[in-house]
N, C-alpha and C. Protein backbone atom coordinates (compact mmCIF):
# COMPACT_ATOMS: atom_id res chain seq x y z
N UNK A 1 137.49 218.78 -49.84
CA UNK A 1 137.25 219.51 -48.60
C UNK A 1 138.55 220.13 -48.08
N UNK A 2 138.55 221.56 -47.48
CA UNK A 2 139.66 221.66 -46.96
C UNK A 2 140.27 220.90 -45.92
N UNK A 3 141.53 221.63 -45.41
CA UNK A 3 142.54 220.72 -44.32
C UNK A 3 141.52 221.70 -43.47
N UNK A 4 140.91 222.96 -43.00
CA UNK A 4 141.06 223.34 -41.86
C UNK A 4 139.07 222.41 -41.51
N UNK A 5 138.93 222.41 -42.82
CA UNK A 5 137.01 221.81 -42.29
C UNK A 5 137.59 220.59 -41.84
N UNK A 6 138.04 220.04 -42.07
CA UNK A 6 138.67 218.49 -42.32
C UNK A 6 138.25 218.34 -39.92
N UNK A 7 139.92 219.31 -40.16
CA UNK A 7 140.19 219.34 -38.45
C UNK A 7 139.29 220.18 -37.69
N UNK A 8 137.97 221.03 -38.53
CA UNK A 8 136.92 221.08 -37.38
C UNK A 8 136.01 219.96 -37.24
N UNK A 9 135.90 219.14 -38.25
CA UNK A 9 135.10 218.08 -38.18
C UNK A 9 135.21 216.67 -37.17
N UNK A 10 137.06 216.88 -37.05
CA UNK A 10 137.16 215.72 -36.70
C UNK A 10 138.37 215.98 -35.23
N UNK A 11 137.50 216.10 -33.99
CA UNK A 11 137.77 217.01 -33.27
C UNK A 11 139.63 216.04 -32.51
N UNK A 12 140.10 214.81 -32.69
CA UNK A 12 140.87 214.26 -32.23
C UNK A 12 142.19 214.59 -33.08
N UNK A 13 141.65 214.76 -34.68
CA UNK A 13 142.91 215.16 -35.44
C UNK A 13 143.45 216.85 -35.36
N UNK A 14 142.08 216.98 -35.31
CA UNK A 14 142.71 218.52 -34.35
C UNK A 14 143.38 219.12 -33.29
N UNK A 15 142.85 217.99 -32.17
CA UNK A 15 144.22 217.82 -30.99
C UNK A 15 145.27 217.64 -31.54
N UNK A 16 145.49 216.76 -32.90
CA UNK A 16 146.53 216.11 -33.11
C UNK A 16 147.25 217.18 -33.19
N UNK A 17 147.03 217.82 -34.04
CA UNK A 17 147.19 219.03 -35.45
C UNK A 17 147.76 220.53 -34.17
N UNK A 18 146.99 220.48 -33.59
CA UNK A 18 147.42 221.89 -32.52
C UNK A 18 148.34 221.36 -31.41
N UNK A 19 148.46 219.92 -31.03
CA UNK A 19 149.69 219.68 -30.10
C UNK A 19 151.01 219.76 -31.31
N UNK A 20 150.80 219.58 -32.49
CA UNK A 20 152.30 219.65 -33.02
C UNK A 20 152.78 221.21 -33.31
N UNK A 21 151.56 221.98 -33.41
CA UNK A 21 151.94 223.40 -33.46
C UNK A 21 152.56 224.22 -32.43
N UNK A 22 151.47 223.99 -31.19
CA UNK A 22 151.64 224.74 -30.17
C UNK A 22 152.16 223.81 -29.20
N UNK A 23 153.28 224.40 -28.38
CA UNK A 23 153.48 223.67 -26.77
C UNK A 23 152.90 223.64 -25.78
N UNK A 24 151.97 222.58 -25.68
CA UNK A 24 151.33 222.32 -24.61
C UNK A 24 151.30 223.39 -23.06
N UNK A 25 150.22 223.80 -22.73
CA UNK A 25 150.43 224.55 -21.44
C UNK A 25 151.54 225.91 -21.63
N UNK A 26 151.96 226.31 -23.25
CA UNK A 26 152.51 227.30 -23.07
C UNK A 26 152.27 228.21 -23.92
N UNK A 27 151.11 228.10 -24.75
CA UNK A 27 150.78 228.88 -25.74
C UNK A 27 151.63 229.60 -26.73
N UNK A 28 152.72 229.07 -26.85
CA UNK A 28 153.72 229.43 -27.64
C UNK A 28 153.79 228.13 -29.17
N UNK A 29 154.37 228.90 -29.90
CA UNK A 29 154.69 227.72 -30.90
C UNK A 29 155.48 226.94 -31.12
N UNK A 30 155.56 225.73 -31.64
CA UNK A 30 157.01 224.97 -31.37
C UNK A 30 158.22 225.58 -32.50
N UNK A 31 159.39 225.43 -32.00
CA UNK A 31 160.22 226.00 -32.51
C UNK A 31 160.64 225.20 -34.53
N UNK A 32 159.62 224.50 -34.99
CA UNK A 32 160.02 224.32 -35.74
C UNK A 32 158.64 225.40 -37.21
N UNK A 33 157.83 225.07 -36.22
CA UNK A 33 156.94 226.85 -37.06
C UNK A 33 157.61 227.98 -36.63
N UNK A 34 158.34 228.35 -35.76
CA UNK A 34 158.51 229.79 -35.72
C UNK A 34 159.86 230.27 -37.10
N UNK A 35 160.39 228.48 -36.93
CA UNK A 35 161.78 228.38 -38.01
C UNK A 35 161.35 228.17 -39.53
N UNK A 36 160.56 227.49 -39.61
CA UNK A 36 160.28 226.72 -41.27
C UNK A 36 158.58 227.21 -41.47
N UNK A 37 157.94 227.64 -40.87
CA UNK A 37 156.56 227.95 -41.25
C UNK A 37 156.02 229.71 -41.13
N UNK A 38 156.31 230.32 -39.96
CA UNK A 38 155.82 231.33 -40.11
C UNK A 38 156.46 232.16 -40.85
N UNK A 39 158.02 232.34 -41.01
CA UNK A 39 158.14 233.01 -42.07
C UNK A 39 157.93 233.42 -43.30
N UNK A 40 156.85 232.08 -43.80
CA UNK A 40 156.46 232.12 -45.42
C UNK A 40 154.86 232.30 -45.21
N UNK A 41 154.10 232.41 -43.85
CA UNK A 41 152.77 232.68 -43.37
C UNK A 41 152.77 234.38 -43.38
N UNK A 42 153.42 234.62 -42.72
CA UNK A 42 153.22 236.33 -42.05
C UNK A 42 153.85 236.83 -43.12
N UNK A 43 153.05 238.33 -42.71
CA UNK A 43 153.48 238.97 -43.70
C UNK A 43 154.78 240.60 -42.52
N UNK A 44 155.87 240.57 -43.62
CA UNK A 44 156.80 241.48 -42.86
C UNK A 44 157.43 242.86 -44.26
N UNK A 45 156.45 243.60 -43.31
CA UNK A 45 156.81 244.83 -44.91
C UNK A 45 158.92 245.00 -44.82
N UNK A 46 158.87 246.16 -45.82
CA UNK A 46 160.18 246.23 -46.66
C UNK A 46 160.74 247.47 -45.80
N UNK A 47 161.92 247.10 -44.65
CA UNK A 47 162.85 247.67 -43.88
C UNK A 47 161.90 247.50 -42.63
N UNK A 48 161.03 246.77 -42.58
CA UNK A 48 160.64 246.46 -41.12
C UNK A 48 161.47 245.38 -40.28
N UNK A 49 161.58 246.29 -39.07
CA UNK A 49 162.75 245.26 -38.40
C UNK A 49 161.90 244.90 -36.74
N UNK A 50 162.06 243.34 -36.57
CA UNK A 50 161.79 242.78 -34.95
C UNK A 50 163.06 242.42 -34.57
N UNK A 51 163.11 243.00 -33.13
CA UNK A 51 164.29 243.22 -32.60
C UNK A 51 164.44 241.97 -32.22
N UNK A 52 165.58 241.37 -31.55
CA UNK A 52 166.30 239.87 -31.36
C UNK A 52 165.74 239.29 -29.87
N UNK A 53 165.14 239.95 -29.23
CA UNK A 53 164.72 239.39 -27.88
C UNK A 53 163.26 239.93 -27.53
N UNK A 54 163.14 240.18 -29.12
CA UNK A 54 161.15 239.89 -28.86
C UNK A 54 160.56 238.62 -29.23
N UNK A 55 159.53 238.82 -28.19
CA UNK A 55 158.62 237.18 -27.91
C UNK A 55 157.51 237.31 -29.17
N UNK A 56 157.82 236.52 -30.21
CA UNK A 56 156.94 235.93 -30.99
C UNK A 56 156.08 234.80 -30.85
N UNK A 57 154.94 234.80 -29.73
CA UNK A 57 154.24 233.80 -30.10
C UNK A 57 152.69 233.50 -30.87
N UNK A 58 153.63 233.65 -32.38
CA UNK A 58 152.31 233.76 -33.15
C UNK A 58 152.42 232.06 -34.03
N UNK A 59 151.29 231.88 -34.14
CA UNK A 59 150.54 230.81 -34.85
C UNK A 59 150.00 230.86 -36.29
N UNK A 60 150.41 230.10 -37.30
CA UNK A 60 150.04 230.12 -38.58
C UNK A 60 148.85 230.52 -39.11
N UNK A 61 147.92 229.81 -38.72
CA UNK A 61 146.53 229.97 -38.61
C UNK A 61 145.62 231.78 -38.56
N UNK A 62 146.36 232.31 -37.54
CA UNK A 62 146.18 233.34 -37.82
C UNK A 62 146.92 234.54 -38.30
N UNK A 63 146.48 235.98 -38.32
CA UNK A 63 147.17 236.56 -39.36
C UNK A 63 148.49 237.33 -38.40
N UNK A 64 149.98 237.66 -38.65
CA UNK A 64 150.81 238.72 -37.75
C UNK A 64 151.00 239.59 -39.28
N UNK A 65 151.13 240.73 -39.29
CA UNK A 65 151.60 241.61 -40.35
C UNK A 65 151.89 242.78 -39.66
N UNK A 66 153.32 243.24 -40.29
CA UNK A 66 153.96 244.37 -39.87
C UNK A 66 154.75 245.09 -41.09
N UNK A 67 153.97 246.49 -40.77
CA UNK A 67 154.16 246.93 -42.41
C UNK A 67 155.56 247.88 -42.24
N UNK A 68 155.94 248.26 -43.25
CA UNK A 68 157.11 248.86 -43.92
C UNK A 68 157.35 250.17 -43.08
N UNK A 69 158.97 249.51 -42.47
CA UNK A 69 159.44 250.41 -41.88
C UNK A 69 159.07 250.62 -40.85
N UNK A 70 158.73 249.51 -40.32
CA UNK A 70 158.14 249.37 -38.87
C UNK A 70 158.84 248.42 -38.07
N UNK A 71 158.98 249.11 -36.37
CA UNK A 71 159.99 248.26 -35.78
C UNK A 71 159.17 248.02 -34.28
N UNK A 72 159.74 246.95 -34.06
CA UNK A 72 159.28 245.97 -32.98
C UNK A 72 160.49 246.00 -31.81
N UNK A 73 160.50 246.78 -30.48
CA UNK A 73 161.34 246.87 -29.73
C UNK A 73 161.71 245.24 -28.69
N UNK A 74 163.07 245.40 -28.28
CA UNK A 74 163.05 244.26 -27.45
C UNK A 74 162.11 244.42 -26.36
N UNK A 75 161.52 242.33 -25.48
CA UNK A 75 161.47 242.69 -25.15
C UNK A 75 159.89 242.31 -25.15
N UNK A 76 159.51 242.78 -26.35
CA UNK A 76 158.01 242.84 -26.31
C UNK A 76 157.84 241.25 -26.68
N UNK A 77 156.25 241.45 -25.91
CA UNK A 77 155.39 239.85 -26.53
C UNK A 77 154.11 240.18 -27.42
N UNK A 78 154.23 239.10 -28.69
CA UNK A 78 153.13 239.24 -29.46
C UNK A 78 152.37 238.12 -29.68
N UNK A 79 151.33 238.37 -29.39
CA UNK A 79 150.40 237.04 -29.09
C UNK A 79 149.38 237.09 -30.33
N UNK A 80 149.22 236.03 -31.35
CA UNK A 80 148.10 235.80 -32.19
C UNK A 80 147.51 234.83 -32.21
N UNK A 81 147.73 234.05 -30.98
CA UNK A 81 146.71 232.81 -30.40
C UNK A 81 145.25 233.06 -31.17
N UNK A 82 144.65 234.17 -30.57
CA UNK A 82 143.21 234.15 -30.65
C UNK A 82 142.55 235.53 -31.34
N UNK A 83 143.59 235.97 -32.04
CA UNK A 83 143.11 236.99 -32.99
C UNK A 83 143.95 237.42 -33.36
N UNK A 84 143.79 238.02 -34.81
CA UNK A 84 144.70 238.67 -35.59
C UNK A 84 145.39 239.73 -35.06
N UNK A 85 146.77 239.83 -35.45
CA UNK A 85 147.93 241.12 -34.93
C UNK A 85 148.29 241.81 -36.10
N UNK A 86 147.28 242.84 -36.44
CA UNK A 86 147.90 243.43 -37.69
C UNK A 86 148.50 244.84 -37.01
N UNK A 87 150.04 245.28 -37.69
CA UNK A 87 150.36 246.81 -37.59
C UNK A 87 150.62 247.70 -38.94
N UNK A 88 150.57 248.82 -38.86
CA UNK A 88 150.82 249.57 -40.21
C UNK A 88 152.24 250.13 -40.39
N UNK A 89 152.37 250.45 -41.11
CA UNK A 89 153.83 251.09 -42.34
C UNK A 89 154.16 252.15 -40.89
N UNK A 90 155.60 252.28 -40.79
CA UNK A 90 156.01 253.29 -40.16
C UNK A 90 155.96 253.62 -38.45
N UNK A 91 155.21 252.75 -38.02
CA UNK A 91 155.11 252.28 -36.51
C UNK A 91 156.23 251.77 -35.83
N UNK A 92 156.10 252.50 -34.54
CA UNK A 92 157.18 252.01 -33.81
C UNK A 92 156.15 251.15 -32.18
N UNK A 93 156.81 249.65 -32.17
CA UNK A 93 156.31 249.62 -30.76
C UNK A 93 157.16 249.06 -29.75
N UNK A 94 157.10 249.85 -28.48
CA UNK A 94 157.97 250.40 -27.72
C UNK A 94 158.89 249.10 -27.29
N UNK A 95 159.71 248.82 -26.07
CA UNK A 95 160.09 248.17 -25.00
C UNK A 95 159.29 247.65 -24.08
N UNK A 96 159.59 246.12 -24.16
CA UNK A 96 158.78 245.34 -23.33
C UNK A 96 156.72 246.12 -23.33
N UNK A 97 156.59 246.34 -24.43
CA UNK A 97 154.86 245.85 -24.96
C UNK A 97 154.67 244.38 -24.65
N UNK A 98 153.12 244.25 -24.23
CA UNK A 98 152.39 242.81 -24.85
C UNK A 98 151.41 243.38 -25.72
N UNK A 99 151.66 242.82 -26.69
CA UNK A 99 150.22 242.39 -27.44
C UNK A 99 149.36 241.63 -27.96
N UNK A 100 148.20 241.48 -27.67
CA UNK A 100 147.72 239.83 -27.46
C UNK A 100 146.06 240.40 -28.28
N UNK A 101 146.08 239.61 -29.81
CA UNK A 101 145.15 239.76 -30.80
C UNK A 101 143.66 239.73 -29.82
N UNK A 102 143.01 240.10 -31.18
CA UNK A 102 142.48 241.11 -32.27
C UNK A 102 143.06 242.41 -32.15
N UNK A 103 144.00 242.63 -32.80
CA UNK A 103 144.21 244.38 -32.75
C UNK A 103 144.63 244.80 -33.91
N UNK A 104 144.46 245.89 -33.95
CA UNK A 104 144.78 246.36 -35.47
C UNK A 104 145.40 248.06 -35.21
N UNK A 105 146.43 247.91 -35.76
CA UNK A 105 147.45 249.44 -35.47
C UNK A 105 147.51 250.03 -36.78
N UNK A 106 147.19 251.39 -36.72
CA UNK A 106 147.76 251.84 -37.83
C UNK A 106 148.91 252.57 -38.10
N UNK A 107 149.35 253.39 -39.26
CA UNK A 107 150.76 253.84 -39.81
C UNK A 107 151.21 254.87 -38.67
N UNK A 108 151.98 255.10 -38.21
CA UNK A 108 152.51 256.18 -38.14
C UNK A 108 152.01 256.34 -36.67
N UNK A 109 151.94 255.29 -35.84
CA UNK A 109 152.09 255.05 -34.32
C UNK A 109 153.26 254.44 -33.13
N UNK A 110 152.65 255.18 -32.45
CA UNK A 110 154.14 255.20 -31.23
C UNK A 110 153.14 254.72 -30.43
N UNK A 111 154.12 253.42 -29.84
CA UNK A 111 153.93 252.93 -28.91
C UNK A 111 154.85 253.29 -27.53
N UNK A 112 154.82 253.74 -26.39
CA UNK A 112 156.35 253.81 -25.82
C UNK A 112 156.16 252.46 -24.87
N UNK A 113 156.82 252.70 -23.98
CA UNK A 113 157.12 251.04 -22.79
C UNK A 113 156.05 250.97 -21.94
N UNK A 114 156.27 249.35 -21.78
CA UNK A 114 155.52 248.50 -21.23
C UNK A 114 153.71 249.06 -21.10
N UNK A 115 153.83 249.23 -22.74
CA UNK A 115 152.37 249.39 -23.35
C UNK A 115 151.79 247.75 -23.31
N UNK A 116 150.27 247.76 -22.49
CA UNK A 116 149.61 246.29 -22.76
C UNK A 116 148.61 246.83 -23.70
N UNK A 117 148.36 245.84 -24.90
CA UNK A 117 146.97 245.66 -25.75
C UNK A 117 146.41 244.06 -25.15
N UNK A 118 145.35 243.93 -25.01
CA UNK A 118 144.85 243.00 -25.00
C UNK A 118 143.63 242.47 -25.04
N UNK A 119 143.33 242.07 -26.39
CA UNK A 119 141.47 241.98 -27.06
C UNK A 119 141.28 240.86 -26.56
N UNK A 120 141.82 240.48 -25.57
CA UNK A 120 141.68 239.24 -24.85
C UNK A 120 140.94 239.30 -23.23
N UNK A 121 139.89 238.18 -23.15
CA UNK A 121 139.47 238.27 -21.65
C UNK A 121 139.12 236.79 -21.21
N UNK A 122 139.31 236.53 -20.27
CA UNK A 122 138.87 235.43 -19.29
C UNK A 122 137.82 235.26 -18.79
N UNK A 123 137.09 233.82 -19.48
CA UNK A 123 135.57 233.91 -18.89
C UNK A 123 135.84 233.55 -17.33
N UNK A 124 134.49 234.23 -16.65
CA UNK A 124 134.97 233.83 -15.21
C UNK A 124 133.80 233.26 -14.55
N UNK A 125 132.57 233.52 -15.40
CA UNK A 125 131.63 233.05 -14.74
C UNK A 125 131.09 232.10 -13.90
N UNK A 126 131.22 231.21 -14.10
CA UNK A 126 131.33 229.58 -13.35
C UNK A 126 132.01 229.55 -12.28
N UNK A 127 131.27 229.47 -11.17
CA UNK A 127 132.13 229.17 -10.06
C UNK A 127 132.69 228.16 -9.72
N UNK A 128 132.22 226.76 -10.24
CA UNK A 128 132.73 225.62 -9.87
C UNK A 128 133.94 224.83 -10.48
N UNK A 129 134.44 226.01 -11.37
CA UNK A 129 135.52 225.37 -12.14
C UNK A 129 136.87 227.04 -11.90
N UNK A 130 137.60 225.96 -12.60
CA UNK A 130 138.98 227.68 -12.73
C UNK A 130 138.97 228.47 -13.42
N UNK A 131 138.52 229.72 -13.52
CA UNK A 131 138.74 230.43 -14.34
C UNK A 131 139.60 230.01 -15.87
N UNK A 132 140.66 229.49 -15.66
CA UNK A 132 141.49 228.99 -16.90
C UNK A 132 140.96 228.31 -17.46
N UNK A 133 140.18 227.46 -16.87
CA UNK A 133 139.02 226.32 -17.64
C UNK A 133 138.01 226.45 -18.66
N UNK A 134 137.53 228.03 -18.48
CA UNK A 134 136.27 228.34 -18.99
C UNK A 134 136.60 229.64 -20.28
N UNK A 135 137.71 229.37 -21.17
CA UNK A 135 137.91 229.75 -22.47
C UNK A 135 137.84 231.16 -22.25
N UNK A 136 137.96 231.99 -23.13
CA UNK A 136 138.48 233.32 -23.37
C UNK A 136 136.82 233.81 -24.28
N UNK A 137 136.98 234.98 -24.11
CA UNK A 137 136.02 235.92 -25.07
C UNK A 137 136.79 236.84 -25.72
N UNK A 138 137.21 237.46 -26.87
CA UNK A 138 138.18 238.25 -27.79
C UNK A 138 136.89 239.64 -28.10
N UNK A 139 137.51 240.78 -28.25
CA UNK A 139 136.89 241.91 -28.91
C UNK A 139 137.86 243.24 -29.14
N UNK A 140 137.61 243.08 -30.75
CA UNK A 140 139.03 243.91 -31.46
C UNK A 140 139.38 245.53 -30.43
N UNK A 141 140.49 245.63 -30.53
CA UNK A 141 141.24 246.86 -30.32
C UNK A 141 141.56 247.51 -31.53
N UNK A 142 141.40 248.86 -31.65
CA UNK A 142 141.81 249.64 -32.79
C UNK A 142 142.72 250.21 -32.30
N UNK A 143 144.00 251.05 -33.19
CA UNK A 143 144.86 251.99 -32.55
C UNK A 143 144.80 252.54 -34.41
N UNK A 144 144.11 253.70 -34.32
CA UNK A 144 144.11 254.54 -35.55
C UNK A 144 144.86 255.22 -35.96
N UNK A 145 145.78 255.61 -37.18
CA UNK A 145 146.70 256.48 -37.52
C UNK A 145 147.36 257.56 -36.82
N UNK A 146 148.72 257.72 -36.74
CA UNK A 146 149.33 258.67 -35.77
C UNK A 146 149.29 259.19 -34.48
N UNK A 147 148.43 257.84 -33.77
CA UNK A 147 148.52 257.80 -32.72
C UNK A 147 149.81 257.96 -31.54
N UNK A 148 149.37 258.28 -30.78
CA UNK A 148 150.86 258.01 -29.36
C UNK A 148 150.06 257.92 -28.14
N UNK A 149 150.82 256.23 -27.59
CA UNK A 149 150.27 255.80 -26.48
C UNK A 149 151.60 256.02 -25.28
N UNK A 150 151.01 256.62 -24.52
CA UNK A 150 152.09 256.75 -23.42
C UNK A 150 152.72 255.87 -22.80
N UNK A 151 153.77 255.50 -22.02
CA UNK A 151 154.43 254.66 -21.28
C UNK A 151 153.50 253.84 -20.17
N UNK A 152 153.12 252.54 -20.01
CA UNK A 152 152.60 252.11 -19.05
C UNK A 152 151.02 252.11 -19.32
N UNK A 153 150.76 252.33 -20.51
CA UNK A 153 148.96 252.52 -20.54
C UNK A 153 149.00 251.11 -21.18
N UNK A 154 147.43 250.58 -20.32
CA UNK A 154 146.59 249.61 -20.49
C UNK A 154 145.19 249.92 -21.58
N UNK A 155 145.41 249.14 -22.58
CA UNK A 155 143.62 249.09 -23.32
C UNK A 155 143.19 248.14 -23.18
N UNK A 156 142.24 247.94 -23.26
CA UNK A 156 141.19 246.87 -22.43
C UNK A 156 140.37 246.19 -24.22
N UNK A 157 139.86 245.57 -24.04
CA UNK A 157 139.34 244.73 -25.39
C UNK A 157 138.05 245.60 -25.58
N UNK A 158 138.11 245.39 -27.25
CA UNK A 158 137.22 246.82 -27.68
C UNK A 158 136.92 248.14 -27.66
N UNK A 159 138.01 248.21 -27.46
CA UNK A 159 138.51 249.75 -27.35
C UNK A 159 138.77 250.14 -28.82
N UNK A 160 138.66 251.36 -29.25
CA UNK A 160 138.96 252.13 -30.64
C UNK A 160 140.10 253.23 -30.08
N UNK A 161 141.34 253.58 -30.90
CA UNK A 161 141.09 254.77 -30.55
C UNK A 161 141.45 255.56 -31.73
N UNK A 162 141.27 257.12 -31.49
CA UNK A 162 141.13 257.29 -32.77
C UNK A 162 142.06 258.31 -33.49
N UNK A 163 142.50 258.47 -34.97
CA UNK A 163 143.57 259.22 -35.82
C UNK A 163 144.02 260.16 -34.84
N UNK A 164 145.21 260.44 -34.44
CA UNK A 164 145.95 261.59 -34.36
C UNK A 164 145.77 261.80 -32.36
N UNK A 165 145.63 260.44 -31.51
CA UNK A 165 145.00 260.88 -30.00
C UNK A 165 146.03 260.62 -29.66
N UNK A 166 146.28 261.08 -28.76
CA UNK A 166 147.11 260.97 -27.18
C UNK A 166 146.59 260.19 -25.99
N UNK A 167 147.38 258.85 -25.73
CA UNK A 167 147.65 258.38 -24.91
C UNK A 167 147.94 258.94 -23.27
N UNK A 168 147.93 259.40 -22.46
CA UNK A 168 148.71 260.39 -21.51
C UNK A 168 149.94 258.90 -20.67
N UNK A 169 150.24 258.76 -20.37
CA UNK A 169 151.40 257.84 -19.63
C UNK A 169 150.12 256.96 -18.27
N UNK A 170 150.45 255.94 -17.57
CA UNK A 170 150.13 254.97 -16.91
C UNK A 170 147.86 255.57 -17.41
N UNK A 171 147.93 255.54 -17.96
CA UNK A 171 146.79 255.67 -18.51
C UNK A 171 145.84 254.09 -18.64
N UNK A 172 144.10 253.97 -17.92
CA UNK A 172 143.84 252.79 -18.42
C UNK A 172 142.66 253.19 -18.85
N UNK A 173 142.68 252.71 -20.87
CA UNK A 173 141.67 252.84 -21.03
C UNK A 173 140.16 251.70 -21.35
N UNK A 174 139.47 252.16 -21.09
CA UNK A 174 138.11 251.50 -21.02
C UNK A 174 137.14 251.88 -21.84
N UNK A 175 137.39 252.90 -22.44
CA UNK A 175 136.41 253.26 -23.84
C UNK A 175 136.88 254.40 -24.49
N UNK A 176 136.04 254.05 -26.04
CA UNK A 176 136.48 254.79 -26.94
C UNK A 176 137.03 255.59 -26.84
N UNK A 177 138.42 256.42 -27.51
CA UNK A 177 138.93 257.90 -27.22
C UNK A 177 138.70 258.36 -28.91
N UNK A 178 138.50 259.72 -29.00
CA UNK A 178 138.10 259.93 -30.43
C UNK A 178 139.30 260.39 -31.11
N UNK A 179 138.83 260.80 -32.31
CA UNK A 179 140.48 261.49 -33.27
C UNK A 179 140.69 262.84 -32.65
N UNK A 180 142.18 263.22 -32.64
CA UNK A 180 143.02 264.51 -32.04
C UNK A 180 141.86 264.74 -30.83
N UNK A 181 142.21 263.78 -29.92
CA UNK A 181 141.98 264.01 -28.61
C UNK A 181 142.83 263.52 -27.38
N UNK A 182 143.49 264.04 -26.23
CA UNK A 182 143.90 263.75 -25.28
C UNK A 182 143.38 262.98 -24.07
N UNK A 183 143.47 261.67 -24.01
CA UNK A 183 143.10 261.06 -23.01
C UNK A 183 143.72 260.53 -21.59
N UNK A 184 143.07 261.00 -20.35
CA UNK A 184 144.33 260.72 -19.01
C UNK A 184 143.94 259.64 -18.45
N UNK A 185 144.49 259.28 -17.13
CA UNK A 185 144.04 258.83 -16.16
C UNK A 185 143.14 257.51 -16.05
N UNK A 186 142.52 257.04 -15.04
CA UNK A 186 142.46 255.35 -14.33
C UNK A 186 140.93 255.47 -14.33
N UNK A 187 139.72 255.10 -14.93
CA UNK A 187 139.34 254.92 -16.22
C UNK A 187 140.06 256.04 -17.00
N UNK A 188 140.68 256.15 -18.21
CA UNK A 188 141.14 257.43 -18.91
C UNK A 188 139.40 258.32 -19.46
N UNK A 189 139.81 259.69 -19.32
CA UNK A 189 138.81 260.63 -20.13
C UNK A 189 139.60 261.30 -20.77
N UNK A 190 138.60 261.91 -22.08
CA UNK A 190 139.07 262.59 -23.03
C UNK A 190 139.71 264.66 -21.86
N UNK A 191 140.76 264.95 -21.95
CA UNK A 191 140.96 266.02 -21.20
C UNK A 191 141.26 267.18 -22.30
N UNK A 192 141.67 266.77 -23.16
CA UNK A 192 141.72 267.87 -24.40
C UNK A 192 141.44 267.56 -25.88
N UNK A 193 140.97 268.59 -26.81
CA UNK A 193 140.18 268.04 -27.88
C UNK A 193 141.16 269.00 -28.70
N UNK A 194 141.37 268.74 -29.90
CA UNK A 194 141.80 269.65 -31.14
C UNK A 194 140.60 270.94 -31.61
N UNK A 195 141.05 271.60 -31.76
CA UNK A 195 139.74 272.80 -31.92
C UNK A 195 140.46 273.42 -33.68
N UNK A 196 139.54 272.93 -34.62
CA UNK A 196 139.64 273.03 -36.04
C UNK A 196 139.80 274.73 -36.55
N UNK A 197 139.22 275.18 -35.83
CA UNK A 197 138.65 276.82 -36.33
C UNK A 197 139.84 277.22 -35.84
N UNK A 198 140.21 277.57 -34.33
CA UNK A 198 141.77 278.12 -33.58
C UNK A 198 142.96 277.85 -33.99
N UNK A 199 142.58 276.09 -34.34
CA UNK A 199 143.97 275.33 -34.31
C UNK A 199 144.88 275.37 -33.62
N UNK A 200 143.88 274.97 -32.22
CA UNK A 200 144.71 274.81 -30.65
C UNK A 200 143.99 273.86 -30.12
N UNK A 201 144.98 273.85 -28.85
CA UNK A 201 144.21 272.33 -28.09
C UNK A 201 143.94 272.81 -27.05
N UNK A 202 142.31 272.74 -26.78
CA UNK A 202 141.74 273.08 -25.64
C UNK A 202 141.25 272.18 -24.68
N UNK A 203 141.55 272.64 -23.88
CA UNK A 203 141.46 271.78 -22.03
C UNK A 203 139.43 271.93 -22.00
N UNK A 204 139.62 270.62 -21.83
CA UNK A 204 137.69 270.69 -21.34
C UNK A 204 137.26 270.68 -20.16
């Protein structure tokens, strides 16, 4: 049987098993996985560089990958608590980002500052308890090829967005944006589309 059926089966060795990983009340990992374990877990492509005062708090268990030639600004936090953090070849993400799994980035994206991802949400339903009490719900974020997200934009969980879009700056989005399209503003809308035939970008 595996180790991981093993510790769903046997729900006390699993406390055991996740208090030696993670620090209690801080969702971070203990400093002896971030030293002797995740480096031989994650995967880190060839001239990809994380800068010295970014927050790694990723966990074995799940997946972090950052592909080739891709750099991680100070600064930022990366969270793979509760879903995978994959990025692609050639990505840059900005100054002081969070990103907090399921998300998936592709090649040849710009992130600029204090960009939030987060496929993460807080159940809240229950009134008689704390919000913190009542576990999380996850739903993936996409960020599709050659993207650029502006400075200060929020995506919300389950969001797509798509090849070749624009971000506009303090931007929050709440649904889908499509490929070579411009998206603004607090819900964001699509404000300009790529026009194939002209090969211009027209205002809608």
């Amino acid at each position: 049987m595996e180790l991981t059926a093993i510790l769903k089966e046997t729900p006390q060795l699993k406390k055991i098993a996740h208090w030696s990983i993670v620090i209690p009340n801080q969702s971070r990992p203990r400093f002896w996985i971030k030293w002797f374990v995740n480096p031989f877990v994650h995967k880190k492509g060839r001239g990809a560089c994380i800068r010295k005062r970014t927050r790694l708090d990723v966990v074995p268990w799940r997946k972090f990958n950052l592909g080739e030639s891709s750099t991680i600004e100070d600064f930022t936090a990366i969270n793979n608590g509760v879903g995978d953090v994959i990025i692609g070849d050639r990505t840059r993400i900005g100054l002081s980002n969070t990103l907090i799994g399921p998300i998936t980035i592709g090649d040849d994206v710009r992130l600029a500052q204090n960009v939030v991802l987060s496929g993460l949400n807080h159940n809240y339903e229950a009134v008689d308890c704390p919000i913190h009490a009542q576990g999380v719900s996850t739903k993936p974020i996409v960020i599709n090829d050659e993207s650029w997200i502006g400075a200060n934009v929020v995506i919300v969980p389950g969001v797509t967005i798509g090849k070749h879009a624009i971000i506009a700056a303090g931007s929050v989005v709440t649904k889908n944006v499509p490929s070579y399209a411009v998206a603004a503003g607090n819900p964001a809308k699509v404000i300009k589309t790529y026009n194939c035939e002209t090969k211009t970008w027209d205002k809608l």
